[in-house]
Protein backbone atom coordinates (compact mmCIF):
# COMPACT_ATOMS: atom_id res chain seq x y z
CA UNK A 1 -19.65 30.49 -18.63
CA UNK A 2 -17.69 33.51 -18.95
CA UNK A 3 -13.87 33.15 -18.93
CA UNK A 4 -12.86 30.67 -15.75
CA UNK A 5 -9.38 31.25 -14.09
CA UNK A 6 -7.90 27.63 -14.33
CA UNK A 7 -7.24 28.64 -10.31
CA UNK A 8 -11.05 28.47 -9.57
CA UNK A 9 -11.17 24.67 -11.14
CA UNK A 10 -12.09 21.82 -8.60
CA UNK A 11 -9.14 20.51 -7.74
CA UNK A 12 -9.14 16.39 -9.75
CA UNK A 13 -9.52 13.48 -7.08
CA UNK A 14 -6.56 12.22 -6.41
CA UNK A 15 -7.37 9.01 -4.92
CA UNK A 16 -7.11 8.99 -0.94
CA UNK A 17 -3.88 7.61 0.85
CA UNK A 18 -4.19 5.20 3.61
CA UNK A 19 -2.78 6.62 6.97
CA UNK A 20 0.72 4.65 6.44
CA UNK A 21 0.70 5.64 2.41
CA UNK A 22 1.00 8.89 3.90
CA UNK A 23 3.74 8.49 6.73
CA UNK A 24 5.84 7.14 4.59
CA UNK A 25 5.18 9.36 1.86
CA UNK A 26 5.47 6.54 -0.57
CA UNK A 27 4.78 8.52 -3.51
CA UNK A 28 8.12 10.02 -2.52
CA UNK A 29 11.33 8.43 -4.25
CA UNK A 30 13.83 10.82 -5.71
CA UNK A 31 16.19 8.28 -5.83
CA UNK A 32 13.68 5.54 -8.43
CA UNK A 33 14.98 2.61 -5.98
CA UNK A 34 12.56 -0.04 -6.48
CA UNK A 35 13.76 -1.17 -2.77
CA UNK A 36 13.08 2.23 -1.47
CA UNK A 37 9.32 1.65 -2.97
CA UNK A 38 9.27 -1.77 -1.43
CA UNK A 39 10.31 -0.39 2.06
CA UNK A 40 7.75 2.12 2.06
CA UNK A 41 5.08 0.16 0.67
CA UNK A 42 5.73 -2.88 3.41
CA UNK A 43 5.95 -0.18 6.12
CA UNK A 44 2.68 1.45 5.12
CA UNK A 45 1.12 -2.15 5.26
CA UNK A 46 1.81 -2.44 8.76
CA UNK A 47 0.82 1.18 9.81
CA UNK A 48 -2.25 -0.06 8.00
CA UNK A 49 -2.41 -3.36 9.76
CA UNK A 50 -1.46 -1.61 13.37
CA UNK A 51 -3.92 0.90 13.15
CA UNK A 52 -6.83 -1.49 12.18
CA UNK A 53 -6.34 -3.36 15.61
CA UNK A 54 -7.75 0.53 17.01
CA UNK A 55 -10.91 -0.22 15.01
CA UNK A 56 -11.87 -3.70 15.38
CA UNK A 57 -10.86 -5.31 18.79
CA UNK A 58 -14.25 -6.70 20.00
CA UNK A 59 -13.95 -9.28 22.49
CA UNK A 60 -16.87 -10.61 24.41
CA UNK A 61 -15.80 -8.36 27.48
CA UNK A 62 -15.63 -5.57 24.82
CA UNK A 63 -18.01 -5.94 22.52
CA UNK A 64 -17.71 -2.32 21.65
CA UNK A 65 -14.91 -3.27 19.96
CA UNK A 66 -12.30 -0.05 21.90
CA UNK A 67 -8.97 -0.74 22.34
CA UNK A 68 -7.55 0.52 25.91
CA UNK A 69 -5.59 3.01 26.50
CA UNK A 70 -2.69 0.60 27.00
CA UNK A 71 -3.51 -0.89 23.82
CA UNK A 72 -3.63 2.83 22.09
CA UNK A 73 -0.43 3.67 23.91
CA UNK A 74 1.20 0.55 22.33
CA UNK A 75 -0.03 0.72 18.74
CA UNK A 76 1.12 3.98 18.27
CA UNK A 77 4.51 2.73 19.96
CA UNK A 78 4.46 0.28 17.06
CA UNK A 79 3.92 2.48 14.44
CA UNK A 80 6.82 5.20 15.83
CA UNK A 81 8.70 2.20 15.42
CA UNK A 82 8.08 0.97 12.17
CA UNK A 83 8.24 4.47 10.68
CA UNK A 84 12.15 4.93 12.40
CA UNK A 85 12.62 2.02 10.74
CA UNK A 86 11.68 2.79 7.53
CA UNK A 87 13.63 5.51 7.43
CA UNK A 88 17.13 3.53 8.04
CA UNK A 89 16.32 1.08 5.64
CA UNK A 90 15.88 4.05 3.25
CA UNK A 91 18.90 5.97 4.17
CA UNK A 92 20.89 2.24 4.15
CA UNK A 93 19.74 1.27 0.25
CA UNK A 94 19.97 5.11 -0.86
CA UNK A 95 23.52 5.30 0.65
């Protein structure tokens, strides 16, 4: 192998963030807080937990599992809410 540019390297696996890892950017913590990593970490867990009722809501009227569009509508409602939240609880123990 002749000469590679360390630009043309694969990039290393970084292992993959959930969907509320990455909301609430929890890797993210100028500020070394251990509450502001607590915060994040619970919020994420309920992103996580909110978005799994999209995937598995089978009832034996849907056994397809789908959520309605009511119950999309409301999840994502929830999650709006949770990441607002997160972010006063971060500006409150960062202030």
């Amino acid at each position: 192998m002749q000469g590679t540019h360390p630009a043309h390297q694969p990039p290393s696996e970084a292992p993959a963030k959930s969907l509320g890892e990455g909301r609430t950017r929890t890797s993210f913590n100028p500020s070394q807080k251990s509450v502001v990593d607590q915060i994040k970490q619970k919020t994420a867990e309920l992103i996580n937990l909110t978005e799994s009722l999209r995937k598995f809501h089978a009832t034996e009227d849907n056994p397809a599992g789908t959520l309605s569009p009511e119950g999309q509508r409301l999840v994502s409602l929830a999650q709006t809410s949770y990441e607002e939240a997160a972010m006063w609880a971060v500006k409150a123990a960062t202030s």
